[in-house]
Protein backbone atom coordinates (compact mmCIF):
# COMPACT_ATOMS: atom_id res chain seq x y z
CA UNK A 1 33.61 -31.94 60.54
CA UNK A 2 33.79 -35.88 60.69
CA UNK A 3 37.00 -36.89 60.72
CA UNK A 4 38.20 -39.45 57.70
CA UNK A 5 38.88 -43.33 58.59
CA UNK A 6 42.83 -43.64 58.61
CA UNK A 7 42.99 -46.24 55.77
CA UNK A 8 46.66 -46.28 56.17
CA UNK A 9 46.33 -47.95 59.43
CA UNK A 10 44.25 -50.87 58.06
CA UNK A 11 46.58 -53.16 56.43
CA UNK A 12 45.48 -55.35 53.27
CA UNK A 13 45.62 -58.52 55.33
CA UNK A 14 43.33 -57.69 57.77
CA UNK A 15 40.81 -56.36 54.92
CA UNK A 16 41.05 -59.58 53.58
CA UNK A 17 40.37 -61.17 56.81
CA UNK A 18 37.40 -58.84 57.30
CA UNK A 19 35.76 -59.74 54.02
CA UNK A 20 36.19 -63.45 54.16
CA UNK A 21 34.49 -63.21 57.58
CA UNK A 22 31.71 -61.07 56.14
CA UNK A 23 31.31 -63.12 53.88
CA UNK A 24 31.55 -66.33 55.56
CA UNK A 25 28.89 -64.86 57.91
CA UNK A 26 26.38 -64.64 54.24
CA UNK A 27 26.42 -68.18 53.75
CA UNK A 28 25.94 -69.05 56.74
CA UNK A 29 22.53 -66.60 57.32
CA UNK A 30 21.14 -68.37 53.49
CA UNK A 31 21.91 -72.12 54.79
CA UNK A 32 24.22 -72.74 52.26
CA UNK A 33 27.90 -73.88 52.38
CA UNK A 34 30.43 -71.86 52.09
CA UNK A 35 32.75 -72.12 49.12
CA UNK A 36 36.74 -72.48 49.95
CA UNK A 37 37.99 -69.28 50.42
CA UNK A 38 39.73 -69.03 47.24
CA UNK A 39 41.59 -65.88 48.13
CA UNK A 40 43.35 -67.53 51.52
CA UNK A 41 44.41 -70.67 49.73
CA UNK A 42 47.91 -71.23 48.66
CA UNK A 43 49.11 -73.90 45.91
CA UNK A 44 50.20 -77.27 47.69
CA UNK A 45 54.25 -77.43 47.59
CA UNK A 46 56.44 -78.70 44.46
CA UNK A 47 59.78 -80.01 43.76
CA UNK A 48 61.18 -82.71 46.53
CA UNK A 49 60.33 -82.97 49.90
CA UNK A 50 63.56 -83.57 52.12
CA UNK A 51 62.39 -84.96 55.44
CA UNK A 52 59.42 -86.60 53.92
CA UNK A 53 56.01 -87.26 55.68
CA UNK A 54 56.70 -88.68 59.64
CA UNK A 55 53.76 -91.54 59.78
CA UNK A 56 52.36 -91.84 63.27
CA UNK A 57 54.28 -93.68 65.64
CA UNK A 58 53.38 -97.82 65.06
CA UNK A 59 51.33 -97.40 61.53
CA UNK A 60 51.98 -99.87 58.74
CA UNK A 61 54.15 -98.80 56.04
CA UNK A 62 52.51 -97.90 52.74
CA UNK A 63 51.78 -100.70 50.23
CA UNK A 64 54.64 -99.69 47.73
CA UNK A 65 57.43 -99.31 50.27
CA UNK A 66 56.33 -102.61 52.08
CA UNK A 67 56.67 -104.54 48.44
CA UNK A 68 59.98 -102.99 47.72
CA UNK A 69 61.10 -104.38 51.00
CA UNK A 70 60.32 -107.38 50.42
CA UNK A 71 61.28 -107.45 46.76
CA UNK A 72 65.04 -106.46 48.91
CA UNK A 73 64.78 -109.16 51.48
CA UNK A 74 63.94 -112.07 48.39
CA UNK A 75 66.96 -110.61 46.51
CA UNK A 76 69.59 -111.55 49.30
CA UNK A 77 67.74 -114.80 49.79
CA UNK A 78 68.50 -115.32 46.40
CA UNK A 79 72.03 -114.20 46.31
CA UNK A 80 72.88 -115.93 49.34
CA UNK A 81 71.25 -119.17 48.02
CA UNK A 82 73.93 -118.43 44.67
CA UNK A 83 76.82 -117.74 46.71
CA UNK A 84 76.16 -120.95 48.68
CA UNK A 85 75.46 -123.45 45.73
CA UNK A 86 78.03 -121.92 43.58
CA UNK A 87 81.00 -122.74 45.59
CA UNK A 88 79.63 -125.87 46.70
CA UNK A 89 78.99 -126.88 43.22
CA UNK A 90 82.28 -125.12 41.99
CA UNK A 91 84.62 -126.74 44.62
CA UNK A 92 83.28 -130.60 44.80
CA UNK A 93 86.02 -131.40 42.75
CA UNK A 94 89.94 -130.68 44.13
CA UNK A 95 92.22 -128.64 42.55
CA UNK A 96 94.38 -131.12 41.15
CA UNK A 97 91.77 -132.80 39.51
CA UNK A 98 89.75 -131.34 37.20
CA UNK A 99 87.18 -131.37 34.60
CA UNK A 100 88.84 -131.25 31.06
CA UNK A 101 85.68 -129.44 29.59
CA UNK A 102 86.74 -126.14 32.08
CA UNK A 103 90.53 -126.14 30.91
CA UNK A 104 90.01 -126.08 27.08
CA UNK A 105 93.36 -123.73 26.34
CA UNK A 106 95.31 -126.81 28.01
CA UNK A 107 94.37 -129.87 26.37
CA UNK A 108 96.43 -129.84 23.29
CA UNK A 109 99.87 -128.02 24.56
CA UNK A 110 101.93 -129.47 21.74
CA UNK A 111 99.88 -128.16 19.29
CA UNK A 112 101.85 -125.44 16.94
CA UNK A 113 100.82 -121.58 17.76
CA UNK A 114 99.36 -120.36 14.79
CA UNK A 115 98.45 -116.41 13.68
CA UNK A 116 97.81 -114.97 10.57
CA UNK A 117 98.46 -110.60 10.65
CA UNK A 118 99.56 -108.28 8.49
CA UNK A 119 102.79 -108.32 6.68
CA UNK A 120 105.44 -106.14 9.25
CA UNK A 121 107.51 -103.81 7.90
CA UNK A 122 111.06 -103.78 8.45
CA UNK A 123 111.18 -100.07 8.88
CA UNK A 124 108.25 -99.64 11.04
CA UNK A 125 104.22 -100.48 10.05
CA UNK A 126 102.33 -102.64 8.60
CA UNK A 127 101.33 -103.88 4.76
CA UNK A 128 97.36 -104.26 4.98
CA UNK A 129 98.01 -106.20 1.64
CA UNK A 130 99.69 -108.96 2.31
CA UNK A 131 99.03 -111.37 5.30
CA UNK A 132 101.79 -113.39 6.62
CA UNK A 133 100.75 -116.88 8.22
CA UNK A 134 102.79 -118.01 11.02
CA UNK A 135 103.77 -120.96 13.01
CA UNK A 136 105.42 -121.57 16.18
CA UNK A 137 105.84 -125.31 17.67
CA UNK A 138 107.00 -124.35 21.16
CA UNK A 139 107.24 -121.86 23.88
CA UNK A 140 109.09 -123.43 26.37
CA UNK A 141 111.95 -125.08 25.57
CA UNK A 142 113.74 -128.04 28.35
CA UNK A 143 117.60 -128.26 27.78
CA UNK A 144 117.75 -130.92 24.53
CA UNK A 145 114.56 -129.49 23.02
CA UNK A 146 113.59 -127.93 19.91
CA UNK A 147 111.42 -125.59 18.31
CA UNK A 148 110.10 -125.36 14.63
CA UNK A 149 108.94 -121.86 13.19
CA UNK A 150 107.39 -121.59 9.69
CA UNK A 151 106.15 -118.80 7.76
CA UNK A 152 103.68 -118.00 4.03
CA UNK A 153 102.51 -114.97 2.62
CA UNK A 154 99.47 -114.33 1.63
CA UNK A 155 97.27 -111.75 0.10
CA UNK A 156 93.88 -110.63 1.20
CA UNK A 157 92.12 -113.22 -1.22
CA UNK A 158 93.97 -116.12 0.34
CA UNK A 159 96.23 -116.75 -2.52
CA UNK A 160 100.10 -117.66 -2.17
CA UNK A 161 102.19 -114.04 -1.96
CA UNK A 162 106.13 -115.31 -4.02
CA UNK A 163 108.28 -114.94 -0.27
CA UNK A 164 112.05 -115.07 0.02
CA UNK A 165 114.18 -115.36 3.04
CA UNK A 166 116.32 -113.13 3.27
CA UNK A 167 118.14 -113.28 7.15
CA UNK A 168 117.28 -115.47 10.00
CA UNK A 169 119.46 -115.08 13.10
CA UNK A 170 118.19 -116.31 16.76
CA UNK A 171 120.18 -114.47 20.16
CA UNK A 172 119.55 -114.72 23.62
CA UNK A 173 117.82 -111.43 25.14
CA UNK A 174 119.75 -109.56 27.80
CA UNK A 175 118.82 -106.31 29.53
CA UNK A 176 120.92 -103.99 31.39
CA UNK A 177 124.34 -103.98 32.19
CA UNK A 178 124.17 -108.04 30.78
CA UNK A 179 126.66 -109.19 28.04
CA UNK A 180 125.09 -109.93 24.53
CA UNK A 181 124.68 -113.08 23.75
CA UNK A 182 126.06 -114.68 20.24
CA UNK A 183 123.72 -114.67 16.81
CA UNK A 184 123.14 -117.52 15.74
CA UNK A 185 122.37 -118.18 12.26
CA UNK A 186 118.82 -119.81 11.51
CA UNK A 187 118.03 -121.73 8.09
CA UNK A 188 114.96 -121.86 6.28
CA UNK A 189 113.52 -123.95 3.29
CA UNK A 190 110.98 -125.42 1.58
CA UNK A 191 112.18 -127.90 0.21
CA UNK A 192 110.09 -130.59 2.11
CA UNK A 193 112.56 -131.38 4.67
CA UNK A 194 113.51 -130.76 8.68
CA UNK A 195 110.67 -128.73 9.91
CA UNK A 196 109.39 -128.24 6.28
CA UNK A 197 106.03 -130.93 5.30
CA UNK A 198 105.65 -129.95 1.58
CA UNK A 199 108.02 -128.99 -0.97
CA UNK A 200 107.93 -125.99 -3.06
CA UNK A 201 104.38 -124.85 -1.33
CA UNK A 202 105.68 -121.19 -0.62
CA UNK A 203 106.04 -122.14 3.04
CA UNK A 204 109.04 -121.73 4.90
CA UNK A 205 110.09 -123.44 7.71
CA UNK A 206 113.63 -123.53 10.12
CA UNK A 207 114.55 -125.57 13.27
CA UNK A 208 115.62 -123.83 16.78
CA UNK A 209 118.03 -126.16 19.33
CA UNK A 210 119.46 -124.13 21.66
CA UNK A 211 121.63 -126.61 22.73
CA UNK A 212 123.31 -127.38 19.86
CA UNK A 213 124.42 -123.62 19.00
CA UNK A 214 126.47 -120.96 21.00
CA UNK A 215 122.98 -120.63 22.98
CA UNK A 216 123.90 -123.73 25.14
CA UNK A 217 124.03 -121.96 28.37
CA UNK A 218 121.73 -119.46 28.35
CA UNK A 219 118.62 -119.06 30.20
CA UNK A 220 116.01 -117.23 29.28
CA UNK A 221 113.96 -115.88 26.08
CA UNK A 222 115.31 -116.15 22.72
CA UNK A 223 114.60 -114.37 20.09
CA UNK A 224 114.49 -115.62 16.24
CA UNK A 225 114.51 -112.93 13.67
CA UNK A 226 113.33 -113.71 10.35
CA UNK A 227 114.07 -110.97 7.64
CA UNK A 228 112.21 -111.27 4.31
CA UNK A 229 110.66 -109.97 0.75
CA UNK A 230 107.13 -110.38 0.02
CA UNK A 231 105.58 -108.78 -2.63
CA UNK A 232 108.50 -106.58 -3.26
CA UNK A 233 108.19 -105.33 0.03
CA UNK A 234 110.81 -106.28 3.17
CA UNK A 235 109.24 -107.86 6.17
CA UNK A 236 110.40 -108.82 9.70
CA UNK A 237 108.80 -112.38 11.46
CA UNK A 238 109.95 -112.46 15.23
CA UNK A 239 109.41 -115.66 17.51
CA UNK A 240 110.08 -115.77 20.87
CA UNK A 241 111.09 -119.41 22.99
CA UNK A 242 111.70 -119.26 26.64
CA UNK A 243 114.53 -121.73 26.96
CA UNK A 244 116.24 -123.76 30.17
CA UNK A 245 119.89 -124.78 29.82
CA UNK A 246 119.51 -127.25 32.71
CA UNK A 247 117.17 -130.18 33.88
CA UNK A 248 116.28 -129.87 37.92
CA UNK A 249 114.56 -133.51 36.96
CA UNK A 250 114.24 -136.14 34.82
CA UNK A 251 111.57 -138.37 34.14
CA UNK A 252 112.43 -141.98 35.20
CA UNK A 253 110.21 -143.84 32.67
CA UNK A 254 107.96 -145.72 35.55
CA UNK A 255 104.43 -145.35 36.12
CA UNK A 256 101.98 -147.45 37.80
CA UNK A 257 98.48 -146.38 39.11
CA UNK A 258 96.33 -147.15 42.19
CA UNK A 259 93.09 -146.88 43.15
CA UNK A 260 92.77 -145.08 46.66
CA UNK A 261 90.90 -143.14 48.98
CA UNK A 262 88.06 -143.55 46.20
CA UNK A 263 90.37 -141.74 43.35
CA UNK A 264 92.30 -143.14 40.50
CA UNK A 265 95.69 -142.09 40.61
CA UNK A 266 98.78 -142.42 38.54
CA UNK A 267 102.08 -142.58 40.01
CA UNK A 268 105.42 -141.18 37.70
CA UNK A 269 108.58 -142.15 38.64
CA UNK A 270 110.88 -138.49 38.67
CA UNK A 271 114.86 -138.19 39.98
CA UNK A 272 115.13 -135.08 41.32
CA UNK A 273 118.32 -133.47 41.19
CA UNK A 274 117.55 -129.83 42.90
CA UNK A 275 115.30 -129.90 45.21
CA UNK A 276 111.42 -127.33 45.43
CA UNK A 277 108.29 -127.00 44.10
CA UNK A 278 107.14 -129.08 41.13
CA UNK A 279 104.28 -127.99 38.97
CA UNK A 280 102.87 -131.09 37.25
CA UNK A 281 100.04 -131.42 34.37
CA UNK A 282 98.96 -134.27 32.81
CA UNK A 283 96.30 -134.71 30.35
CA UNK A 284 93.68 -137.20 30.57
CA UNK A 285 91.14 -138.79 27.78
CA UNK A 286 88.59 -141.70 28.19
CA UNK A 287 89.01 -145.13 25.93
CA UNK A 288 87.36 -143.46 22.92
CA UNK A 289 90.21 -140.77 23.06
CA UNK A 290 87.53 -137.59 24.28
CA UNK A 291 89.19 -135.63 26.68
CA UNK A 292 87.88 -136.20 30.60
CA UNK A 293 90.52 -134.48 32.87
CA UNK A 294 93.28 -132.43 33.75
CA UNK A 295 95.42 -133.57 36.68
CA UNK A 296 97.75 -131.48 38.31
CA UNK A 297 100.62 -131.60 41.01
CA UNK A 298 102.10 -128.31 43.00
CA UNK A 299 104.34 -129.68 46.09
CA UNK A 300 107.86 -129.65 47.26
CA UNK A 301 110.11 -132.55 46.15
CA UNK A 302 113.53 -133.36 48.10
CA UNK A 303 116.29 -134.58 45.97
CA UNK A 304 116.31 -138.21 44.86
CA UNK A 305 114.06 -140.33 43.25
CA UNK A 306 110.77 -139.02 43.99
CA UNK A 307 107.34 -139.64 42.56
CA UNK A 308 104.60 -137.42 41.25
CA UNK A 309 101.31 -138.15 42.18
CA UNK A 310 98.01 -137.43 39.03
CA UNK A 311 94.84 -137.98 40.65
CA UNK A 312 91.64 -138.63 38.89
CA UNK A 313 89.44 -137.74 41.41
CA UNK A 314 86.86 -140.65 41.79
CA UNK A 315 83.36 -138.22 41.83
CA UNK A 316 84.57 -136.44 38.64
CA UNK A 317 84.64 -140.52 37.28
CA UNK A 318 81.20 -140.75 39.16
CA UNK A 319 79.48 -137.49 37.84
CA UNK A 320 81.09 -137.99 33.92
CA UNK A 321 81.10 -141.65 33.63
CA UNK A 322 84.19 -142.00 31.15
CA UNK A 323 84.50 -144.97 29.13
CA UNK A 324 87.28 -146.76 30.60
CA UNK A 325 90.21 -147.19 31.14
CA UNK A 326 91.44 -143.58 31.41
CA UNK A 327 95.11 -143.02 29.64
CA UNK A 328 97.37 -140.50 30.53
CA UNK A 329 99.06 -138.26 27.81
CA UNK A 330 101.23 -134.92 27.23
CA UNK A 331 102.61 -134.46 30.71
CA UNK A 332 104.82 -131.14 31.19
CA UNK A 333 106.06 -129.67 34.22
CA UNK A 334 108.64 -127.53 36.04
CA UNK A 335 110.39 -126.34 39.15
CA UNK A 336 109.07 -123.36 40.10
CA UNK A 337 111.64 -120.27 41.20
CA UNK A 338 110.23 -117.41 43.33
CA UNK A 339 111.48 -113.33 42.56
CA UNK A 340 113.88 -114.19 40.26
CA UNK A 341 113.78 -114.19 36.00
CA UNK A 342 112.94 -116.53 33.77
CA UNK A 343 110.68 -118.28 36.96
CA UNK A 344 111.26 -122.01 35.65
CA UNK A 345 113.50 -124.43 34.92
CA UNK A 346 111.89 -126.76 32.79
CA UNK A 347 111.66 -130.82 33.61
CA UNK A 348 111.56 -132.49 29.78
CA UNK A 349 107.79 -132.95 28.48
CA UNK A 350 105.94 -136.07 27.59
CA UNK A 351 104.94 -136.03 24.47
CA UNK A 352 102.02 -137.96 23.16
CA UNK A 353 100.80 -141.58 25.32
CA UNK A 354 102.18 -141.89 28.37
CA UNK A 355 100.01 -144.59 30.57
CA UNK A 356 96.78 -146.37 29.69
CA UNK A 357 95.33 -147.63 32.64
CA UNK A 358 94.63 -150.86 34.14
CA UNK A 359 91.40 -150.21 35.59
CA UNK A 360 88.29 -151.16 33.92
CA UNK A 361 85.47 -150.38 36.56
CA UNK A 362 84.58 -148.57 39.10
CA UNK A 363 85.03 -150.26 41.86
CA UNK A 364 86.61 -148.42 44.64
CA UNK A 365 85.43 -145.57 43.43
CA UNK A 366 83.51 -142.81 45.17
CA UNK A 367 81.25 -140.36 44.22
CA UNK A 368 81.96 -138.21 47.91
CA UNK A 369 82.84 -134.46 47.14
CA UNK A 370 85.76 -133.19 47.69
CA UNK A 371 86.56 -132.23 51.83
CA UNK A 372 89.30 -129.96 52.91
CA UNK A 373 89.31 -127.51 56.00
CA UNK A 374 89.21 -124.74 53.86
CA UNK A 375 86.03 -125.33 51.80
CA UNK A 376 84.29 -126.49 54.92
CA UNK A 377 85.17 -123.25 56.33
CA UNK A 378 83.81 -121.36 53.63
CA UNK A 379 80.51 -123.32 53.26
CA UNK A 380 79.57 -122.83 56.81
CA UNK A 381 80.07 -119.12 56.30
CA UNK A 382 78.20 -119.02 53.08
CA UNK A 383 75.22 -121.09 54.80
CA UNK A 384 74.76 -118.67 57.66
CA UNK A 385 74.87 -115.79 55.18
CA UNK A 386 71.85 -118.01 53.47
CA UNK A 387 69.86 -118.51 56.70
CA UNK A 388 70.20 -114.73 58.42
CA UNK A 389 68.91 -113.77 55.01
CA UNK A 390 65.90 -116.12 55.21
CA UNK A 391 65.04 -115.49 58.37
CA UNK A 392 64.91 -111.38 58.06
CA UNK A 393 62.40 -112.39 55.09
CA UNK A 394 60.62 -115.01 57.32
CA UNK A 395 60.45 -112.35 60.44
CA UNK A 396 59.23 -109.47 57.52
CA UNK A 397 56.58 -111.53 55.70
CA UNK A 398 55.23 -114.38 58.14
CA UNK A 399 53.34 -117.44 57.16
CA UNK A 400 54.59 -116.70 53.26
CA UNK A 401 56.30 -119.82 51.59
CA UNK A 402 60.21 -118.97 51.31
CA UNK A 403 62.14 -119.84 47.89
CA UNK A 404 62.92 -123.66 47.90
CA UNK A 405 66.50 -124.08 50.15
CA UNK A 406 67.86 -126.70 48.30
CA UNK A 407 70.87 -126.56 45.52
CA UNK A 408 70.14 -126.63 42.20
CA UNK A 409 71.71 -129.79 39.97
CA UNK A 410 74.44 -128.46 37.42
CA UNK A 411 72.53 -128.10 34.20
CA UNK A 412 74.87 -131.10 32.18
């Protein structure tokens, strides 16, 4: 009896095998091509491939990765070319001389402080009510100087809330282990008078002088608190003044001015009784009174009679073109104290006019930027940051135009 093929020794692959080749071997007797074996195919992969394809050794990148190269390379040309013309168009002018239109918060530093917020509760929140309107005329206080506070109620329309004073002491605050210092008793009126413009407007106003109270010889912040009724409610004002019992200098009353090294400066005569650093500012308009500059001084001063130096630094005159002459007004300083608390003592302000200047041209004047070893430094490591970045684009895309190398004019 014939014996039965072992099937069980025939695995399914190698049917399959044996099929497509059987097959394969049909076509090829008719002529005809053979379809794809369908049967042996597999689905190309999905999801992410890690490693990528590996291109042949020395082909050309593909189209889209070569443009987003590029698009990389022209984005650090183009930061480095910011970087560059930034500074250099940042730091023409010095420090110490400055345009006004970039200090805006320190043109007008005797102007009163003025907030409006909601009336404070004495024992704890806040009365979304009633508003109370503020003012404070000083923050810093030199020894011999004042400050004027003022307060109105409001409500939420804008019309006057009745107010009535009720306390108003001012002490000296002390932390720690410190003695307190002594209250001092604070009056306020309306009555059109002191501190006070108008009358009977609902607007209260008192006068702080540390130096005429038991607050003489203290140094540091002082604290005014103002306890009142609005709208049957009781309300507490605070204001804060950061005073200086003692002068390190005094101004001398002379100025004079000199055109030099291309700058306009103004010279103010200051006897210096402890020696350190001085922190100067001065504010300076053009003849029709619009603000032009803020000049500043930061150097050590030995004791004497000693001058502080204002420059108007001639290419900010150059670039801006003020109508002349210049005049110097408001001119505060102070000698600065390292690690300790309150950091200042306070040399007395200049309130108002100080020096109008002599000079009615420009002559002598430069329009030169400003040169110090330190922005030299940092240009000439800026501007080979600017050309390694052009010449990886240059060495990437030859014989294409590169963005345009010079700087940008300031937009006015």
């Amino acid at each position: 009896m014939p014996s039965r093929p072992h099937r069980a020794l025939i695995g399914p692959g190698v049917a399959v095998a044996v099929a497509l080749a059987v097959a394969l071997g049909l076509w090829l007797g008719r002529g005809e091509p053979a379809p794809p074996p369908q049967a042996a195919s597999s689905p190309p992969p999905s999801g992410p491939q890690f490693f990528g394809q590996v291109a042949a050794a020395g082909a050309p990148p593909v189209p889209g990765e070569r443009a987003e190269r590029r698009r990389q390379l022209l984005e650090q040309v183009q930061l480095a070319d910011h970087t560059y013309c930034s500074y250099r168009e940042g730091s023409k002018y010095p420090n110490e001389s400055r345009p006004a239109a970039q200090n805006p918060d320190q043109l007008q530093p005797n102007q009163p402080i003025a907030e409006m917020n909601p009336m404070r509760l004495e024992g704890g929140g806040s009365d979304a009510n009633v508003f109370l309107q503020t003012s404070q005329s000083h923050v810093y206080l030199a020894a011999g100087e004042a400050a004027a506070f003022s307060l109105r109620a409001v409500n939420a329309q804008g019309a006057s809330v009745p107010l009535v004073i009720t306390r108003a002491v001012a002490q000296g605050m002390t932390y720690g282990n410190s003695r307190p210092t002594p209250q001092v008793a604070l009056s306020f009126a309306d009555d059109g008078s002191g501190a006070d413009p108008v009358a009977n407007d609902n607007a209260f106003a008192g006068i702080l002088a540390p130096g005429q109270t038991g607050l003489a010889g203290f140094h540091g912040t002082i604290r005014t608190e103002v306890r009142y009724s609005a709208g049957g409610r009781k309300g507490l004002a605070l204001f804060d003044v950061i005073y200086t019992p003692v002068l390190p200098a005094s101004w001398t009353g002379q100025v004079r001015e000199a055109v030099e090294n291309g700058s306009l400066s103004f010279y103010l005569g200051l006897d210096v009784r402890q020696p350190g650093r001085y922190v100067v500012t001065g504010r300076v308009d053009d003849a029709r009174g619009r603000p032009f500059a803020l000049a500043n001084f930061n150097e050590l001063l030995g004791a004497g009679a000693r001058e502080v130096k204002l420059t108007v630094f001639g290419k900010l005159m150059t670039d801006e073109r003020p109508a002349l002459p210049l005049r110097l007004r408001d001119v505060d300083g102070y000698l600065l104290r390292e690690n300790v608390d309150p950091d200042r003592l306070l040399v007395p302000r200049l309130a108002g006019p100080v020096f109008a200047s002599r000079t009615r041209s420009m002559k002598g004047v430069s329009d030169a930027e400003w040169e110090s070893e330190e922005r030299s430094r940092y240009l000439d490591e800026y501007a080979k940051d600017r050309k390694a970045a052009r010449e990886q684009l240059a060495a990437f895309d030859p014989g294409q135009p590169l963005p345009p190398g010079d700087c940008a004019p300031a937009a006015q």
